[in-house]
Protein backbone atom coordinates (compact mmCIF):
# COMPACT_ATOMS: atom_id res chain seq x y z
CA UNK A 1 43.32 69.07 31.50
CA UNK A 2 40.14 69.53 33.37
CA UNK A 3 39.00 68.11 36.32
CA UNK A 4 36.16 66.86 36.58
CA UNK A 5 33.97 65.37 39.94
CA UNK A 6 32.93 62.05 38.83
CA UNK A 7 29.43 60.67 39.39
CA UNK A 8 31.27 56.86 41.17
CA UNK A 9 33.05 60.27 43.83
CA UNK A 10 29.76 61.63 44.71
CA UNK A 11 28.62 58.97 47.41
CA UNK A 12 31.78 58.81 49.24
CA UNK A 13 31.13 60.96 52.82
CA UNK A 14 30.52 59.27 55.64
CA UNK A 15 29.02 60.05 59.34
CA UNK A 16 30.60 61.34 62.47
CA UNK A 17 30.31 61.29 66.07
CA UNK A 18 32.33 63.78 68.24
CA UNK A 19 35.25 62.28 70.11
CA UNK A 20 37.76 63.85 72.63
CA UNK A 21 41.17 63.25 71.67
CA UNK A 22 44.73 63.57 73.77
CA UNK A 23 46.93 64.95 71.47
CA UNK A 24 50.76 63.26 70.72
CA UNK A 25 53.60 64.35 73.02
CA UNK A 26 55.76 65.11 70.36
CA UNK A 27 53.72 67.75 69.34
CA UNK A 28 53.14 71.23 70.57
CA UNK A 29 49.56 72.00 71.98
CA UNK A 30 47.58 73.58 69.10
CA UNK A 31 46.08 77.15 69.97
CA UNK A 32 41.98 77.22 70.15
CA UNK A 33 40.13 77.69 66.86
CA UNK A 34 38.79 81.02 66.14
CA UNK A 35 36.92 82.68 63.57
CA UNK A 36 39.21 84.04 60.84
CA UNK A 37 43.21 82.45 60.77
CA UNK A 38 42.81 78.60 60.17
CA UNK A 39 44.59 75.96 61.79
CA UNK A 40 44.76 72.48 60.73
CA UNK A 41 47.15 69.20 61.08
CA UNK A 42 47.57 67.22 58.27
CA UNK A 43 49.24 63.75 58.60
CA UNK A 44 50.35 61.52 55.86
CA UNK A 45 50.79 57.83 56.25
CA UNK A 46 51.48 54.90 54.19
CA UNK A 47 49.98 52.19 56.79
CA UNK A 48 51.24 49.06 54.46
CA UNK A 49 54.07 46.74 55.90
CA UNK A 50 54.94 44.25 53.25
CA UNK A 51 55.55 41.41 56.05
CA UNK A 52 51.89 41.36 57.53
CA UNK A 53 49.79 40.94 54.33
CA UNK A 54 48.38 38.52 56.06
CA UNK A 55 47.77 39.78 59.32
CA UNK A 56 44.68 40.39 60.81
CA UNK A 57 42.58 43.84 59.55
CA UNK A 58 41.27 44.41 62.88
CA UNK A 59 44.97 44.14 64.70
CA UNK A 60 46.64 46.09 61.80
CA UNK A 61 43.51 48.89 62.13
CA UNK A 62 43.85 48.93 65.78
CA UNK A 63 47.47 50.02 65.50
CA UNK A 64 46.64 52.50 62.74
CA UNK A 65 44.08 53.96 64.24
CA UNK A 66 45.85 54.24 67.76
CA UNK A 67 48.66 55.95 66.25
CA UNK A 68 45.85 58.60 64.43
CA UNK A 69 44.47 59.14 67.85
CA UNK A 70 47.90 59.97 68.96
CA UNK A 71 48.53 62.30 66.59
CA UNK A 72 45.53 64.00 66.70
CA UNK A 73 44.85 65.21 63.40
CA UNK A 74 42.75 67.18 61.54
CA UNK A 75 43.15 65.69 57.86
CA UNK A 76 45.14 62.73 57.12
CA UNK A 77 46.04 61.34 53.69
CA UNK A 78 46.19 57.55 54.11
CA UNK A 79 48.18 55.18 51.30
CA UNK A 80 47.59 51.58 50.75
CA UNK A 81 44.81 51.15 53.19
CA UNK A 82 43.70 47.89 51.68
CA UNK A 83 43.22 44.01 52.96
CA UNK A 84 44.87 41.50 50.73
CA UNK A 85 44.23 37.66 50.54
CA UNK A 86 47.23 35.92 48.69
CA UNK A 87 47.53 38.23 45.83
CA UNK A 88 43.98 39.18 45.67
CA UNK A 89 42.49 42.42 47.02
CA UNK A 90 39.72 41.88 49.76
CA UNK A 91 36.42 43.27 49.19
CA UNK A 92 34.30 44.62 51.10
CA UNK A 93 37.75 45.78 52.48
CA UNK A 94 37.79 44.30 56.30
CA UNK A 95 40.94 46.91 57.20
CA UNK A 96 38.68 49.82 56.25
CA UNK A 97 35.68 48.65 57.97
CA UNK A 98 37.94 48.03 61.09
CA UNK A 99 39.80 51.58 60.83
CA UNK A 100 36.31 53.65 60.34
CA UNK A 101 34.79 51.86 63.76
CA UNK A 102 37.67 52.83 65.27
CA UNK A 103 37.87 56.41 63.91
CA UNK A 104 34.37 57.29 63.47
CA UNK A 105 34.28 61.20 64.12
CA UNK A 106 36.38 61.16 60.63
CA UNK A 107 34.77 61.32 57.27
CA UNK A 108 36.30 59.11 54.66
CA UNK A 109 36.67 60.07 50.59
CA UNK A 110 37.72 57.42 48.45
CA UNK A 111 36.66 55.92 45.40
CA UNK A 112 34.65 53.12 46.72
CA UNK A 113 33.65 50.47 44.21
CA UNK A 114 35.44 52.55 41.13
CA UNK A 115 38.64 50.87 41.24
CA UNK A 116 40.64 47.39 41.90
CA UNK A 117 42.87 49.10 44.97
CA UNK A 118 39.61 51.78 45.82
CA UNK A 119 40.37 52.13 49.41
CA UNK A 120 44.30 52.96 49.03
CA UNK A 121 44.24 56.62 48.37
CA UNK A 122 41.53 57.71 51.14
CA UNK A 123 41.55 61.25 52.62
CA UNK A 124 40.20 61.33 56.33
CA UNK A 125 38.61 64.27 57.81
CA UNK A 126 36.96 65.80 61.12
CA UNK A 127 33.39 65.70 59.93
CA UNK A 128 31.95 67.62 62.67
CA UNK A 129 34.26 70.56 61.39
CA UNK A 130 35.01 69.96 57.67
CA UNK A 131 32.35 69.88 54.70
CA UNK A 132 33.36 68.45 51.28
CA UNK A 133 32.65 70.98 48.64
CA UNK A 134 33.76 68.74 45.74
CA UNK A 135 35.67 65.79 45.14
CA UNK A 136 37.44 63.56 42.35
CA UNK A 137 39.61 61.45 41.32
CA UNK A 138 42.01 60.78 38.56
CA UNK A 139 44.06 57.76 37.11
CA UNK A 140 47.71 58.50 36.54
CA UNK A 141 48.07 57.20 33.14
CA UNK A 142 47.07 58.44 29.44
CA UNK A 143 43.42 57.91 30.17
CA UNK A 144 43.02 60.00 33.67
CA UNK A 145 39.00 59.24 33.72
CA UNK A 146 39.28 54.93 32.79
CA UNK A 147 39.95 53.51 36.18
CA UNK A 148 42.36 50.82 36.87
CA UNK A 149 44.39 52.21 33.82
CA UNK A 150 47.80 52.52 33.94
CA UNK A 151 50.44 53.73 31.27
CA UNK A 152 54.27 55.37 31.12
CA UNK A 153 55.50 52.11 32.68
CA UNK A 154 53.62 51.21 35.78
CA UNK A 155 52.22 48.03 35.97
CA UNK A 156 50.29 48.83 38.89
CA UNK A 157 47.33 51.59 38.12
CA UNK A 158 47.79 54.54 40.07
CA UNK A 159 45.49 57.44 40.87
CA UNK A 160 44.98 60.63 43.04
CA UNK A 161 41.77 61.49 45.08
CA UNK A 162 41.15 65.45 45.62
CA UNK A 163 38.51 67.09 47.56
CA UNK A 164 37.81 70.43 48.43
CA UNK A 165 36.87 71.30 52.24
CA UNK A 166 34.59 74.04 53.81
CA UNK A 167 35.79 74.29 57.38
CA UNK A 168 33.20 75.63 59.70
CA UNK A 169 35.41 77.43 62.23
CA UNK A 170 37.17 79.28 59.92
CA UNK A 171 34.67 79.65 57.26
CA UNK A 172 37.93 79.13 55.11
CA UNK A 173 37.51 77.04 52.23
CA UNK A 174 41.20 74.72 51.24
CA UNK A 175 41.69 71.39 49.22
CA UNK A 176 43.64 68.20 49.73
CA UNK A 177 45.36 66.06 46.70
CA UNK A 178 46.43 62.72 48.33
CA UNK A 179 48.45 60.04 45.88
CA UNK A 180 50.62 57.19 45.74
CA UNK A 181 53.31 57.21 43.38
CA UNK A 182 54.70 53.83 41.46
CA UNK A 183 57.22 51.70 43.65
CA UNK A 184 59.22 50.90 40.37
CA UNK A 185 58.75 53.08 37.32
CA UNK A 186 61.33 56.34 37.94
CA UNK A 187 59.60 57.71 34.51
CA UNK A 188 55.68 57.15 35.18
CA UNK A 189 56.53 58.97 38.44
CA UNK A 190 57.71 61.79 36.51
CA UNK A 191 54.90 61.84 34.40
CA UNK A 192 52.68 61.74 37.03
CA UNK A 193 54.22 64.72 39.01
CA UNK A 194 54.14 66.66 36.43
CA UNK A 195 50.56 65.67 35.57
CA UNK A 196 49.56 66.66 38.86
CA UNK A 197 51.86 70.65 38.81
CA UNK A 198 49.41 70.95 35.92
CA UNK A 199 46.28 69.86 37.51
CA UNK A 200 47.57 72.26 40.43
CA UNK A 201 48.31 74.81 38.35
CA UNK A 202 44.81 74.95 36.49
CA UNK A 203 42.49 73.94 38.99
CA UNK A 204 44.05 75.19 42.35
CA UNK A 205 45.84 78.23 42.13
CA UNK A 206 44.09 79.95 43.87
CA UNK A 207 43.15 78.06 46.32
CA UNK A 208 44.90 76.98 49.70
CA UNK A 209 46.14 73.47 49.28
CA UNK A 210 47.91 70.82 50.69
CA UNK A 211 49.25 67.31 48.98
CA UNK A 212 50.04 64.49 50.91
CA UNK A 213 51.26 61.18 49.36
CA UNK A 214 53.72 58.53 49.18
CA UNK A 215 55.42 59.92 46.04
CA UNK A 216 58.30 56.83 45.69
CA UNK A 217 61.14 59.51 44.73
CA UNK A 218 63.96 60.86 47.04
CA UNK A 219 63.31 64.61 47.27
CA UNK A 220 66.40 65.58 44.92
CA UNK A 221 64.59 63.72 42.20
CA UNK A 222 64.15 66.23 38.90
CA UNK A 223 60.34 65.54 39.39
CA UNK A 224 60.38 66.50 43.08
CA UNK A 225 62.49 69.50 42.58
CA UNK A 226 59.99 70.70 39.79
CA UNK A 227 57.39 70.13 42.36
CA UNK A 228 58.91 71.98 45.30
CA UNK A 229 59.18 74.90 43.22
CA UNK A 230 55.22 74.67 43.02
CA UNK A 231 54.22 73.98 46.28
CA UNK A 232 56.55 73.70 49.87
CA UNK A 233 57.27 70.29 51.14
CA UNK A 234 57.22 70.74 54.93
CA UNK A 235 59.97 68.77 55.49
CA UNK A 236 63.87 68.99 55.10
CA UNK A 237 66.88 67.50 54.62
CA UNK A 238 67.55 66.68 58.51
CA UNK A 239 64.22 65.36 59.02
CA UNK A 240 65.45 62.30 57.82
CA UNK A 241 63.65 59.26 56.22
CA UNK A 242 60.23 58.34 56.65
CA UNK A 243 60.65 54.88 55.07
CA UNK A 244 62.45 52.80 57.55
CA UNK A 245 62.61 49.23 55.32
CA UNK A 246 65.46 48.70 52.95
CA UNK A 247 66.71 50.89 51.48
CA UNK A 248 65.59 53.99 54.42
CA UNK A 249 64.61 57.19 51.91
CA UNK A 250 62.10 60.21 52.35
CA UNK A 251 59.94 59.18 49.86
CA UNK A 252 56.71 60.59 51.68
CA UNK A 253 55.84 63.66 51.89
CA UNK A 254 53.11 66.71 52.98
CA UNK A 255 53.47 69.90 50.14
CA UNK A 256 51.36 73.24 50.86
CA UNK A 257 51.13 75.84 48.61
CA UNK A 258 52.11 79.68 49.91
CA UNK A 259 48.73 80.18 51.24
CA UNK A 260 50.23 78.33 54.19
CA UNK A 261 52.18 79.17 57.19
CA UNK A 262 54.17 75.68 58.47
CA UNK A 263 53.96 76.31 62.17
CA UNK A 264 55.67 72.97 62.75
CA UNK A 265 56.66 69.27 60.53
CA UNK A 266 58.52 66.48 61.06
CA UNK A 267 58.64 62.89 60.66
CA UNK A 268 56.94 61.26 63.74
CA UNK A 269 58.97 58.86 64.81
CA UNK A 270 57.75 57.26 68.49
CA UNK A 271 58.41 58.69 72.09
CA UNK A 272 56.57 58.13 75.21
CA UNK A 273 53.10 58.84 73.45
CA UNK A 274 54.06 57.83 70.15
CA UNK A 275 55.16 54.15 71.00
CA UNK A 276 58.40 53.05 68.87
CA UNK A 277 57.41 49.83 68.74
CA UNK A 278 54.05 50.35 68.22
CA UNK A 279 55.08 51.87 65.06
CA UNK A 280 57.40 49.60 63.50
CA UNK A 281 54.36 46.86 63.93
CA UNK A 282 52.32 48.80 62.23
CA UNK A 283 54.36 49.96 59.00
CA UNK A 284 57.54 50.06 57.47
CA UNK A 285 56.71 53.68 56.92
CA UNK A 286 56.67 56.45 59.65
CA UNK A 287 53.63 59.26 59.52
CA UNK A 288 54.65 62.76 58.07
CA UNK A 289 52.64 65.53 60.38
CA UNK A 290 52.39 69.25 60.16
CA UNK A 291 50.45 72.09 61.82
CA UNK A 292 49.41 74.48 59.06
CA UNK A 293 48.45 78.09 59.46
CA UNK A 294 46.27 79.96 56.74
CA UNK A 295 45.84 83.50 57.93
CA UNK A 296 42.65 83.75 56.62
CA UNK A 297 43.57 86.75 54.38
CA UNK A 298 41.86 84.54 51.51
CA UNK A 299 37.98 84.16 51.51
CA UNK A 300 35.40 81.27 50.88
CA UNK A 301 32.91 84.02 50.35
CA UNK A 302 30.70 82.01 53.02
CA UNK A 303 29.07 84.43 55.58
């Protein structure tokens, strides 16, 4: 299968401005940037919570994006960031326009316009530091390039967004896959995995990269497990859900591939930065963050 950067994928980056961010308690304090090793935090949130559909964009942003601020990161692979009415998506998505005021030194890819839930699978990213190389996206289903299809027994279509970064302090080049996996079919999610160790495997070898996702399987699934052996999730067994709705499962996730050093991961759960029950108004899921090294043993080739 090859990827391919579709023309609807080309339009998607958006302008920055510069802001100074405190950085999440919780955390440890990141060592200054410096020409050669790369390091980068990745966060991976599902920001829906099934019992304020009908909540206000701008509140439901304002938490979001006051958590992101928290956390401080560098990349963050955001899932179902959509507004619904009823049972109808909202377009132009309020929620999105909300959440980009409120974040605007980050650059947003998504496939605006190209599909029914286009906003759900967006990749954020520092924009005074990161420049997207390429970028895609593909359907989960037996037609990967027909958007909104769907297939393997997902009623719901279901896609992933890639794009490939420059960053500009490291003059390191990595890529980000960020997806959200069906809520009900066990077997289109193993299809899908799979689908996407191949895409890995012929596309990004060799290449640092990092997945981020909702995947909707435990990780002891078969699909998971096949996955792990691929790339690393960053989290473990004692790290503990990061769905806390019924039932409570570790169904998302952050996976790097062995270019990657994971300095530190874990579930972020709310302290005195985080706020606990800032969180739980926000989403039913809890943010997955990790501080990545890359040595910088590989090279972009950029001088």
């Amino acid at each position: 299968m090859r990827l391919r950067t579709t023309r609807f994928v080309r339009l998607l980056f958006a302008s920055a401005t510069i802001v100074v961010l405190g950085s999440c308690r919780s955390m440890p304090v990141r060592p200054p940037l410096s020409d050669g090793p790369m390091h980068i935090r990745v966060v991976s949130y599902n920001v829906r919570f099934v019992d304020l559909l009908e909540r206000d964009p701008r509140e439901h942003a304002a938490g979001v994006s006051t958590i992101l601020h928290l956390l401080d990161a560098d990349v963050v692979g955001l899932q179902e960031a959509y507004s619904t009415s009823g049972m109808e998506y909202v377009k132009p998505c309020p929620f999105r326009a909300a959440l980009s005021g409120a974040l605007p030194h980050y650059g947003w890819i998504a496939p605006y316009g190209a599909a029914v839930q286009s906003q759900s699978n967006a990749i954020l990213y520092r924009a005074d530091r990161f420049f997207p190389l390429a970028q895609g996206v593909e359907w989960l289903s037996p037609e990967p390039e027909r958007p909104d299809s769907v297939g393997w027994g997902n009623r719901m279509p279901r896609y992933l967004v890639w794009v490939r970064f420059y960053d500009a302090e490291s003059r390191l080049e990595f890529a980000v896959i960020n997806v959200h996996l069906d809520h009900i079919s066990r077997r289109a999610n193993a299809v899908a995995l799979d689908r996407i160790r191949s895409l890995i495997d012929s596309e990004f070898r060799d290449v640092p990269l990092v997945l981020t996702g909702d995947l909707n399987e435990p990780p002891v699934s078969p699909a998971r497990v096949r996955l792990e052996q691929q790339i690393v999730s960053v989290l473990g067994p004692m790290d503990g859900p990061t769905r806390v709705g019924v039932p409570t499962l570790q169904i998302d996730a952050i996976h790097a591939s062995s270019h990657f050093a994971i300095e530190h991961a874990g579930v972020a759960r709310g302290d005195l930065a985080l706020d606990r029950r800032l969180m739980s108004a926000t989403s039913d899921h809890r943010p997955v963050v990790a501080d990545l090294l890359h040595s910088g043993l590989y090279s972009a080739g950029h001088e």
